[in-house]
Protein backbone atom coordinates (compact mmCIF):
# COMPACT_ATOMS: atom_id res chain seq x y z
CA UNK A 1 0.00 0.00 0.00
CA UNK A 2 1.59 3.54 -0.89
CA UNK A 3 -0.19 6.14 0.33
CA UNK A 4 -0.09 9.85 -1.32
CA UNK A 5 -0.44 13.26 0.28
CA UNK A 6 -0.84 16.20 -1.88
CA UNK A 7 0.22 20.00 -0.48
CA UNK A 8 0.76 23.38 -2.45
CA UNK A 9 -2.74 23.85 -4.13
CA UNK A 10 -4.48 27.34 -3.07
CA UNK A 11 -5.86 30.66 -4.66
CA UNK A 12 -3.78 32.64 -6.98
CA UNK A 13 -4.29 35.55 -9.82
CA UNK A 14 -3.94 34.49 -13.57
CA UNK A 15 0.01 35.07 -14.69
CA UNK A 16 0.76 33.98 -11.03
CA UNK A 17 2.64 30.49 -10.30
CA UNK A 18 2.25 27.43 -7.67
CA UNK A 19 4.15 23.81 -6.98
CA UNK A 20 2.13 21.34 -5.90
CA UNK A 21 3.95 18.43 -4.15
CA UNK A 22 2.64 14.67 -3.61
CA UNK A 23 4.95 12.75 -0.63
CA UNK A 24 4.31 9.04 -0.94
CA UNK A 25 5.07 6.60 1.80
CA UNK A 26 6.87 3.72 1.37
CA UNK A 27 10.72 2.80 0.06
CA UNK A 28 9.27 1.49 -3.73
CA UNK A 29 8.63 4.77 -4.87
CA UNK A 30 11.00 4.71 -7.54
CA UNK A 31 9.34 1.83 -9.52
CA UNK A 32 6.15 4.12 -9.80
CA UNK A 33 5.38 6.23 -12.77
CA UNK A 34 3.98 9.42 -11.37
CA UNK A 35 1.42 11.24 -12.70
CA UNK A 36 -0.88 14.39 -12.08
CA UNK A 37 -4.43 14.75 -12.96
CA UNK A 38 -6.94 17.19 -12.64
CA UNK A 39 -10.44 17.42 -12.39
CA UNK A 40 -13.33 20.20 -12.94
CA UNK A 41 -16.62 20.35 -11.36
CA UNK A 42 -19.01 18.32 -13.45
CA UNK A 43 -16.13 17.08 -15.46
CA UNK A 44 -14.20 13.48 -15.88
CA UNK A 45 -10.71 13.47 -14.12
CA UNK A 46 -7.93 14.24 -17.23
CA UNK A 47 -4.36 13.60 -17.02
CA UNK A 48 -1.77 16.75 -16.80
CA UNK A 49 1.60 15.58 -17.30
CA UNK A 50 2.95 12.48 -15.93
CA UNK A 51 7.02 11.16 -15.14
CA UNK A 52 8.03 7.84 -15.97
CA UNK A 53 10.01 5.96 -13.32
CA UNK A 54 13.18 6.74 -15.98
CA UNK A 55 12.21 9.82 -15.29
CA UNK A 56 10.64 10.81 -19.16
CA UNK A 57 7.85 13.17 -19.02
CA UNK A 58 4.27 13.53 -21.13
CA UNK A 59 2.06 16.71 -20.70
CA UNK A 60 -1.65 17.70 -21.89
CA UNK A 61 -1.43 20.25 -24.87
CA UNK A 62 -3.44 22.51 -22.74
CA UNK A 63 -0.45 22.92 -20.14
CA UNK A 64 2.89 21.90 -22.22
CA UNK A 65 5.05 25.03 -21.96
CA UNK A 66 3.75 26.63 -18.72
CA UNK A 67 3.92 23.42 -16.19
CA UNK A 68 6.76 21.20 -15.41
CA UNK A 69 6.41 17.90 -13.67
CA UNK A 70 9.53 16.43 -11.84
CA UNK A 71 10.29 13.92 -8.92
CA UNK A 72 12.78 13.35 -6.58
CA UNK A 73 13.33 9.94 -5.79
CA UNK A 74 15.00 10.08 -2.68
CA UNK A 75 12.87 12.47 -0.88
CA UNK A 76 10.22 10.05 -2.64
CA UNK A 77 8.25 13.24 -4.00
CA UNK A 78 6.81 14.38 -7.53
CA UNK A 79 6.37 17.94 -7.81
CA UNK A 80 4.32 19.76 -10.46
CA UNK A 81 5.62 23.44 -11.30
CA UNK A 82 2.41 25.48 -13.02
CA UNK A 83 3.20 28.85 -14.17
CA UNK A 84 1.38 31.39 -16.33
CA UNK A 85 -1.88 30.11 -14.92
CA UNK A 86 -5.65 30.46 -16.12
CA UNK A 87 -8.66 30.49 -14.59
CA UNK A 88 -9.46 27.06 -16.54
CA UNK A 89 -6.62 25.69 -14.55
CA UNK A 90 -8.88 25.80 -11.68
CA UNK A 91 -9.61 22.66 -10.43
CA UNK A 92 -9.13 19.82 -7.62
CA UNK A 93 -5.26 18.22 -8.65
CA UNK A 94 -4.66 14.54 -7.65
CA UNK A 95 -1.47 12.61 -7.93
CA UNK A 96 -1.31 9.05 -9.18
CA UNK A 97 1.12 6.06 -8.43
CA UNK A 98 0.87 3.05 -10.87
CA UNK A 99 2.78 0.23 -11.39
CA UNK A 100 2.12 -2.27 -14.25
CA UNK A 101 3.50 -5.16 -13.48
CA UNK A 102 2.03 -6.53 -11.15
CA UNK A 103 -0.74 -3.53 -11.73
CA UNK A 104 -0.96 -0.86 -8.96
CA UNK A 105 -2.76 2.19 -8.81
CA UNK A 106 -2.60 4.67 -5.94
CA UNK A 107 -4.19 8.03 -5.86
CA UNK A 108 -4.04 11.21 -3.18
CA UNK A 109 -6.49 13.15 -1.58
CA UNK A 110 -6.29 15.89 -4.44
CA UNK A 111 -5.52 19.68 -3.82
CA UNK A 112 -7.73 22.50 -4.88
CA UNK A 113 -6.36 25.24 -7.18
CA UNK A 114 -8.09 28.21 -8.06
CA UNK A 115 -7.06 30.74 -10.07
CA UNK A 116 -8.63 34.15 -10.65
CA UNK A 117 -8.53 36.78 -13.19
């Protein structure tokens, strides 16, 4: 069982930046691809960007450019840089372990972000 804890979400102005963190427990961390997802009210959950365990990274058009998703293995953390935000950034953020082999799939709390204009 890994369990994930999301911190850094809040309020901010459009143009402004935040870093969301996800801490997982556990010492496998480093066989997880990490991901970050996102979900609006009335909407279905849609991926963000997401780090391989090699560490290669994917993004959603509507964020490549202006977010940057990294981990650090040892502090057994993925962190997810968003700059230049929008108001449609605003939404509840949730970080995702999976493993595929055997499968596992762990997800966080989420984190609300909110950003005005």
């Amino acid at each position: 069982q890994v369990q994930l804890v999301e911190s850094g979400g809040g309020l901010v102005q459009a143009g402004g930046s935040l870093r969301l963190s996800c801490a997982a427990s556990g010492s496998i961390f480093s066989i997880f691809h990490m991901g970050w997802y996102r979900q609006h009210p009335r909407k279905q959950r849609e991926l963000v960007a997401n780090i391989t365990n090699g560490g290669t990274t994917n993004y959603a058009d509507s964020v490549n450019g202006r977010f940057t998703i990294s981990r650090d293995n040892a502090k057994r953390t993925v962190y997810l840089q968003m700059n230049s935000l929008k108001p449609e950034d605003t939404a509840v953020y949730y970080c995702n372990a999976v493993n595929y082999n055997p499968y596992w799939s762990f997800w966080g709390q989420g984190t609300q972000v909110t950003v005005f204009s």
